[in-house]
PDB file of N, CA and C in Angstrom:
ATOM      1  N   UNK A   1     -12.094  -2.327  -5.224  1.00  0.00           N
ATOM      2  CA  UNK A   1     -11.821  -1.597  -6.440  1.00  0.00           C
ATOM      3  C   UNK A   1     -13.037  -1.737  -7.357  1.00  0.00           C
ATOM      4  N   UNK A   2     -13.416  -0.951  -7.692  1.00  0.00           N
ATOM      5  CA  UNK A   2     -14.560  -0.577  -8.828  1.00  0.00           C
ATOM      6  C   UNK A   2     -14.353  -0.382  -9.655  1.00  0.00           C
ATOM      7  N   UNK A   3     -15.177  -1.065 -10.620  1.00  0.00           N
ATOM      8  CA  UNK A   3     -15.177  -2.100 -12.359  1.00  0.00           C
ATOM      9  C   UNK A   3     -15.219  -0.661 -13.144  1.00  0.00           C
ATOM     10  N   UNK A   4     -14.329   0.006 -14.057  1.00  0.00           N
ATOM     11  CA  UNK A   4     -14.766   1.218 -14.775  1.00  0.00           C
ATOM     12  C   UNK A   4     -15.773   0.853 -15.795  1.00  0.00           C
ATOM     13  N   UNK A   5     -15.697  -0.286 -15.945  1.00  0.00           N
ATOM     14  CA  UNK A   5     -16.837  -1.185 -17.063  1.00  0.00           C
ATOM     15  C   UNK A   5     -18.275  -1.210 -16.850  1.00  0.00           C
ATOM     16  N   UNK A   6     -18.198  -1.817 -15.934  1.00  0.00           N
ATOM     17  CA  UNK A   6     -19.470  -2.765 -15.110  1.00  0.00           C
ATOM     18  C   UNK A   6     -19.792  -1.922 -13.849  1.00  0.00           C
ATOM     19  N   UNK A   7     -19.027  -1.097 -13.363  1.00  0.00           N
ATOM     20  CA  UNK A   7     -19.476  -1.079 -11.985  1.00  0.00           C
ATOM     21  C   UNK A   7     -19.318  -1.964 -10.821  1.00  0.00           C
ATOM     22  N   UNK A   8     -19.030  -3.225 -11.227  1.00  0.00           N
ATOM     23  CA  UNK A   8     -19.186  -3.893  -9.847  1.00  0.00           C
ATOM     24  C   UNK A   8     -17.615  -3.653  -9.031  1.00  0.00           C
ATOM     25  N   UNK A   9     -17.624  -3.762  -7.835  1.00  0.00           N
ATOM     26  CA  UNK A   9     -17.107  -3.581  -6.523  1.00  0.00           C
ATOM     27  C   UNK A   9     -16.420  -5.055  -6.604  1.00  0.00           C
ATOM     28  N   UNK A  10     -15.203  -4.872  -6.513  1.00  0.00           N
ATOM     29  CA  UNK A  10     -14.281  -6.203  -6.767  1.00  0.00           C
ATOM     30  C   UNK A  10     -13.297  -5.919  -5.307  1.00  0.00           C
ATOM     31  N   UNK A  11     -12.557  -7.158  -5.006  1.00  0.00           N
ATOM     32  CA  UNK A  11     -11.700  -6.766  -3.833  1.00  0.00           C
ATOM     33  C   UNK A  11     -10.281  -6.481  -4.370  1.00  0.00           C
ATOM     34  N   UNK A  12      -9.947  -5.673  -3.867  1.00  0.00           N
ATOM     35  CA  UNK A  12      -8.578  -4.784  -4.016  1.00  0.00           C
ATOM     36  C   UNK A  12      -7.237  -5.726  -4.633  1.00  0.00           C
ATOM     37  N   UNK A  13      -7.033  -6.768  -4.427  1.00  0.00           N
ATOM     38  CA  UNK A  13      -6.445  -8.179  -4.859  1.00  0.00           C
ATOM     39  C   UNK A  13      -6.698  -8.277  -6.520  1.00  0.00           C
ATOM     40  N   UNK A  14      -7.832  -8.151  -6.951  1.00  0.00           N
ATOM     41  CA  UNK A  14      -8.338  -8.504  -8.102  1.00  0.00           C
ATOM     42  C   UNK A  14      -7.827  -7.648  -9.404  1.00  0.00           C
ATOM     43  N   UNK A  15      -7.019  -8.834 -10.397  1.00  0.00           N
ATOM     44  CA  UNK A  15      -6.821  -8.105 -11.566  1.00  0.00           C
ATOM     45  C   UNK A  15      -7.446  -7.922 -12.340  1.00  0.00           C
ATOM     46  N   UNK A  16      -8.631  -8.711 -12.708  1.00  0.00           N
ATOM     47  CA  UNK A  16      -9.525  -8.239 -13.168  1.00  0.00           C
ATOM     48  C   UNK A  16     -11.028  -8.289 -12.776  1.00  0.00           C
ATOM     49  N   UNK A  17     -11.785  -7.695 -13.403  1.00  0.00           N
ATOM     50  CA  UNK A  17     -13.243  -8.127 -12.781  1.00  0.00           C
ATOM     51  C   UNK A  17     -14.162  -9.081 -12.249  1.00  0.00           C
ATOM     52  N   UNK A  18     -14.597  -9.235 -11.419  1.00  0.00           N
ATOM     53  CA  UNK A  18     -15.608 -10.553 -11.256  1.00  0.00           C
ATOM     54  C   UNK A  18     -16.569 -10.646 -12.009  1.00  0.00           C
ATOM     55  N   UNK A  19     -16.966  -9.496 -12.313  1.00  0.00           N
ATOM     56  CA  UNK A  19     -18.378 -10.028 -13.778  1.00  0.00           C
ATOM     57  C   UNK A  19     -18.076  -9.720 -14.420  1.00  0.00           C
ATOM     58  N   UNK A  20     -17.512  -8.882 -15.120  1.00  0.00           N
ATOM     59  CA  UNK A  20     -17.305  -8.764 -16.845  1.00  0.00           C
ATOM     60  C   UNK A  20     -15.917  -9.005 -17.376  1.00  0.00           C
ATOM     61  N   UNK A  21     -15.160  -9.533 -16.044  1.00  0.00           N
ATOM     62  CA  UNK A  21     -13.487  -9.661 -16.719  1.00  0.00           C
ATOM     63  C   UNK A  21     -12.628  -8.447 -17.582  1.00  0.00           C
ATOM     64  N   UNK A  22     -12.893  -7.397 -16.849  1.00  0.00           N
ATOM     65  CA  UNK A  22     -12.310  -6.014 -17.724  1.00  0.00           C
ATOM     66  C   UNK A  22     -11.048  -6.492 -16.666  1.00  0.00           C
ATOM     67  N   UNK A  23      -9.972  -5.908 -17.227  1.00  0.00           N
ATOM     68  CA  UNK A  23      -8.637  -5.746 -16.788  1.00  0.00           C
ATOM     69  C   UNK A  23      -8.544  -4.353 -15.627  1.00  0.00           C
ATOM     70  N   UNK A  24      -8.525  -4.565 -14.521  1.00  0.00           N
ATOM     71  CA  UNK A  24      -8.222  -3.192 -13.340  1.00  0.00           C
ATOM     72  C   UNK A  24      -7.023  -2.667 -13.045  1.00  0.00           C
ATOM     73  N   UNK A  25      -7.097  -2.073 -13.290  1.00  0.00           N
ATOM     74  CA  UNK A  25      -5.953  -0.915 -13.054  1.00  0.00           C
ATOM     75  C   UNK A  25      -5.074  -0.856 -11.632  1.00  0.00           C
ATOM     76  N   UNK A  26      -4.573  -0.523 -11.381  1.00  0.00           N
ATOM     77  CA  UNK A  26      -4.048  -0.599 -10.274  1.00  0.00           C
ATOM     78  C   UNK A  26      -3.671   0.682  -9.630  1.00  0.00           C
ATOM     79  N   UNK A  27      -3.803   1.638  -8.891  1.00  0.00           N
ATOM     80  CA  UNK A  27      -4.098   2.898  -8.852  1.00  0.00           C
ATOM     81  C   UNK A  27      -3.708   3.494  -7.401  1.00  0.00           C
ATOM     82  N   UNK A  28      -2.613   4.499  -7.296  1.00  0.00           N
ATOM     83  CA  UNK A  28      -2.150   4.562  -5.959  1.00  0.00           C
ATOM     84  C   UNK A  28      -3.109   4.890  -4.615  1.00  0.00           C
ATOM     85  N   UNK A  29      -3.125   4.782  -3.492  1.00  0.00           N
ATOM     86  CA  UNK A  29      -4.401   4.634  -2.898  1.00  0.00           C
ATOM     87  C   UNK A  29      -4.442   6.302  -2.043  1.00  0.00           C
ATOM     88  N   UNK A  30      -3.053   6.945  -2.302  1.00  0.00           N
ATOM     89  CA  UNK A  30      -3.033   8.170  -1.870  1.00  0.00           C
ATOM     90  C   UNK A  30      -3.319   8.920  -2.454  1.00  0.00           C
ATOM     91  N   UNK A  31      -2.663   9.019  -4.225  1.00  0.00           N
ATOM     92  CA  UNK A  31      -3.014   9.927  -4.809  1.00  0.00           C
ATOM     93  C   UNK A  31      -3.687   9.905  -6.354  1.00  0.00           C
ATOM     94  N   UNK A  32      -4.089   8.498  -6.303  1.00  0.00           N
ATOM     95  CA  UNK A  32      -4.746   7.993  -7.395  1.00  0.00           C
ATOM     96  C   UNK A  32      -4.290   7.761  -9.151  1.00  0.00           C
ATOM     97  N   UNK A  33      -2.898   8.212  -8.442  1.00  0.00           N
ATOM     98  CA  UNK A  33      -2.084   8.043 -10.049  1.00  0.00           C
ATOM     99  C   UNK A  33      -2.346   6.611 -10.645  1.00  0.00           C
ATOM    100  N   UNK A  34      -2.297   5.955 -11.799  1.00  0.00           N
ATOM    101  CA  UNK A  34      -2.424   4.588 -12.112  1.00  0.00           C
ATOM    102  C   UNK A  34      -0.918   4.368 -12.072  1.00  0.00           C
ATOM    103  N   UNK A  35      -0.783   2.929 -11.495  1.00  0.00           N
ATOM    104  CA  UNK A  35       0.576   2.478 -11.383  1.00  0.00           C
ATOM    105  C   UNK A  35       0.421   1.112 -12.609  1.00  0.00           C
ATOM    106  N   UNK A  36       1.835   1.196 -12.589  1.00  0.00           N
ATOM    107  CA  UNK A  36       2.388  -0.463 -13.597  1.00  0.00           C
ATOM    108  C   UNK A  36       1.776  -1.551 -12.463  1.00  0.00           C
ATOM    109  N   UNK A  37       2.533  -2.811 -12.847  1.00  0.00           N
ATOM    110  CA  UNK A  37       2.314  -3.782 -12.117  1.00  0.00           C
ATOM    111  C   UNK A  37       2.912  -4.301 -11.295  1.00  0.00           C
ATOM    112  N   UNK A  38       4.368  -4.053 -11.487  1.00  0.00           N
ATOM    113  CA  UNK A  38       5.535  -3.863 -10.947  1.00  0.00           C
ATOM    114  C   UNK A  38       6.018  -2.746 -10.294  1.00  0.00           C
ATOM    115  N   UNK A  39       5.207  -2.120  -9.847  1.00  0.00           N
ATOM    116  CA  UNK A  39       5.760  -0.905  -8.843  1.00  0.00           C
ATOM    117  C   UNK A  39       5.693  -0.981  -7.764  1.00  0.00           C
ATOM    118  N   UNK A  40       6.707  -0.875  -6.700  1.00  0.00           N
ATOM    119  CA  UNK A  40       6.167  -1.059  -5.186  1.00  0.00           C
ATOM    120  C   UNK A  40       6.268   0.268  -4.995  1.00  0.00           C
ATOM    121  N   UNK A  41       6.585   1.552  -5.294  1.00  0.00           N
ATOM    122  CA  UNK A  41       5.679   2.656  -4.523  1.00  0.00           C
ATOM    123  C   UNK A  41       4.508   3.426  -5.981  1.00  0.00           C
ATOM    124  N   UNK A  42       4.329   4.785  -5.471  1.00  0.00           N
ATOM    125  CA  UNK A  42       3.797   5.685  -6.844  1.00  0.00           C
ATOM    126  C   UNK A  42       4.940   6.237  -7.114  1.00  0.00           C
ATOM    127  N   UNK A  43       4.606   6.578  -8.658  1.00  0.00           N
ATOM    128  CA  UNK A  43       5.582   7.442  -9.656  1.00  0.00           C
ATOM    129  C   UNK A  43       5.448   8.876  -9.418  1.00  0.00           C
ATOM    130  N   UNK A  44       4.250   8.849  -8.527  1.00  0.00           N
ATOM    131  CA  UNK A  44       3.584  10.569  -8.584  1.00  0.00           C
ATOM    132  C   UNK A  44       3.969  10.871  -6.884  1.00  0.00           C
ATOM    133  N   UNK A  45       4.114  10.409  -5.818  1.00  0.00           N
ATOM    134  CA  UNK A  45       4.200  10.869  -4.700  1.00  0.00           C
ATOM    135  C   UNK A  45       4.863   9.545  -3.933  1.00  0.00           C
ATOM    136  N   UNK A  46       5.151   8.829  -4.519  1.00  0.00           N
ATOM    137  CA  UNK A  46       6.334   7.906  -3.555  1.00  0.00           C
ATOM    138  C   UNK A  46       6.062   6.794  -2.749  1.00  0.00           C
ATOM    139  N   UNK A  47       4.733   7.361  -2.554  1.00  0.00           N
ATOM    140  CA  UNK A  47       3.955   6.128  -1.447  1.00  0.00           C
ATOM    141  C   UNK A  47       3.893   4.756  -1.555  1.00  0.00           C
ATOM    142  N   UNK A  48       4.261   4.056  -0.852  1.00  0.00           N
ATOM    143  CA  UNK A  48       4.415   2.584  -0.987  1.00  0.00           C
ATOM    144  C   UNK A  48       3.116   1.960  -1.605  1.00  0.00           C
ATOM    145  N   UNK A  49       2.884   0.958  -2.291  1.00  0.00           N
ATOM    146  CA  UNK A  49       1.685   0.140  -3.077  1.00  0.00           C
ATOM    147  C   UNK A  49       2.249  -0.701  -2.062  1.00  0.00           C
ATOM    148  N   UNK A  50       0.777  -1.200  -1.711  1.00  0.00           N
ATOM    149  CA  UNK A  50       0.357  -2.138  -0.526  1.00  0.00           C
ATOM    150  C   UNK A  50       0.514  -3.600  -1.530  1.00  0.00           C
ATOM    151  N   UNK A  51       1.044  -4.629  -0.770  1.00  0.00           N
ATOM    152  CA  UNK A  51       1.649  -6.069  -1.478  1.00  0.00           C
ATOM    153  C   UNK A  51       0.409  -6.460  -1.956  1.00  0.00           C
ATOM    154  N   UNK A  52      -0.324  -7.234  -2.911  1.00  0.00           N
ATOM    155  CA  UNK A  52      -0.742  -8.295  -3.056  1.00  0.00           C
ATOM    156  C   UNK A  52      -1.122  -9.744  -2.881  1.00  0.00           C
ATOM    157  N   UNK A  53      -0.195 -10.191  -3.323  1.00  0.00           N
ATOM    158  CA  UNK A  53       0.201 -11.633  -3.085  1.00  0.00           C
ATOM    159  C   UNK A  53       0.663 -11.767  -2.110  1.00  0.00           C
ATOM    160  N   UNK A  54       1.228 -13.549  -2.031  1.00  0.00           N
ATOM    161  CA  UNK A  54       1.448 -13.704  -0.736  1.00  0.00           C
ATOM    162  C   UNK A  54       2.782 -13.108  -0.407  1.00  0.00           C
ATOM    163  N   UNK A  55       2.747 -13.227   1.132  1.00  0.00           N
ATOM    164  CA  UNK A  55       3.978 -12.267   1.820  1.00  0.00           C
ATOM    165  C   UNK A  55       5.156 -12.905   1.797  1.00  0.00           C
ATOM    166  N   UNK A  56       6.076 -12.424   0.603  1.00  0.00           N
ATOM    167  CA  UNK A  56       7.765 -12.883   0.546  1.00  0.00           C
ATOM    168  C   UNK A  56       7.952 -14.083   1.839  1.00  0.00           C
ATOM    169  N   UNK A  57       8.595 -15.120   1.605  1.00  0.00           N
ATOM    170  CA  UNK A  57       9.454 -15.879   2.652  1.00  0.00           C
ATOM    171  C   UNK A  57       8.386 -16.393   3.371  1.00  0.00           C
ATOM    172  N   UNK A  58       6.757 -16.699   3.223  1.00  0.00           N
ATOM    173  CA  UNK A  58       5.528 -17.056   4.040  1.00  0.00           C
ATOM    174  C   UNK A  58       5.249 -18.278   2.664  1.00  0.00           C
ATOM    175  N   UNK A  59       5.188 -19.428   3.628  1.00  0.00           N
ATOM    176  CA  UNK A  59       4.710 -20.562   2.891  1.00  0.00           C
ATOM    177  C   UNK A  59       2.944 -20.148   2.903  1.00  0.00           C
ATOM    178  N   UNK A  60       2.253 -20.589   1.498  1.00  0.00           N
ATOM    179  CA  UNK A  60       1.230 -20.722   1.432  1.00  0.00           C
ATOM    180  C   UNK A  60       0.371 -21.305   1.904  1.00  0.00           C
ATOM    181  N   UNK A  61       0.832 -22.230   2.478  1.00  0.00           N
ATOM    182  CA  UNK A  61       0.309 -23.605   2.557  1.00  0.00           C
ATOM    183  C   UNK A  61       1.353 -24.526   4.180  1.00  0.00           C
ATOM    184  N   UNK A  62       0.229 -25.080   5.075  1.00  0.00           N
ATOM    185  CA  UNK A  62       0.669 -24.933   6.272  1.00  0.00           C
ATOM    186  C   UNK A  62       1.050 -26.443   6.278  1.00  0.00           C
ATOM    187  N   UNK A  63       1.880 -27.236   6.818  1.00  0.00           N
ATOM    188  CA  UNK A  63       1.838 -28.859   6.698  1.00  0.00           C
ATOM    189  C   UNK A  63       1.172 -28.953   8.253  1.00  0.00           C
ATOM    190  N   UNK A  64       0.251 -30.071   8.155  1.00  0.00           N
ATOM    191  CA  UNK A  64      -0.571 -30.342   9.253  1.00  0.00           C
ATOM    192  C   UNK A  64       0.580 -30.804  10.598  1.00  0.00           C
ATOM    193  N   UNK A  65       0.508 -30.951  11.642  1.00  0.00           N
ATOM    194  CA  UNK A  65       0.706 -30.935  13.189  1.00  0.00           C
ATOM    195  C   UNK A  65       0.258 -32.454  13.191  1.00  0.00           C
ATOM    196  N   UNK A  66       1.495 -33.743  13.357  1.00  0.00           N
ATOM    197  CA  UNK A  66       1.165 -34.634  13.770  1.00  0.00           C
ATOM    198  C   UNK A  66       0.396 -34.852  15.853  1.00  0.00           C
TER     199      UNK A  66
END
């Protein structure tokens, strides 16, 4: 995702910028409507918003294998 600020090229994950800390938008990937933050599809064509974070019911964090 690209900084409307700065320009720089941030990864799709990122709420806000890596260099200038502008706040990113979040923006459907089909039809480019801007979405809330809380939306799992678009408001404009339905399409599912791809998850973020980690994946529901998936521990973060693995306990080591005696």
């Amino acid at each position: 995702m690209q900084c409307p600020r700065c320009q720089t090229e941030n990864p799709p994950q990122a709420k806000f910028c890596l260099e200038c800390a502008s706040p990113l938008a979040r923006t459907c990937a089909n039809c480019g409507t801007p979405l809330p933050p809380i939306a799992k599809f678009c408001l404009e064509c339905a399409h599912p918003v791809a998850e973020t974070g980690p994946t529901p019911g998936r521990s973060r964090f693995v306990s080591p294998q005696a």
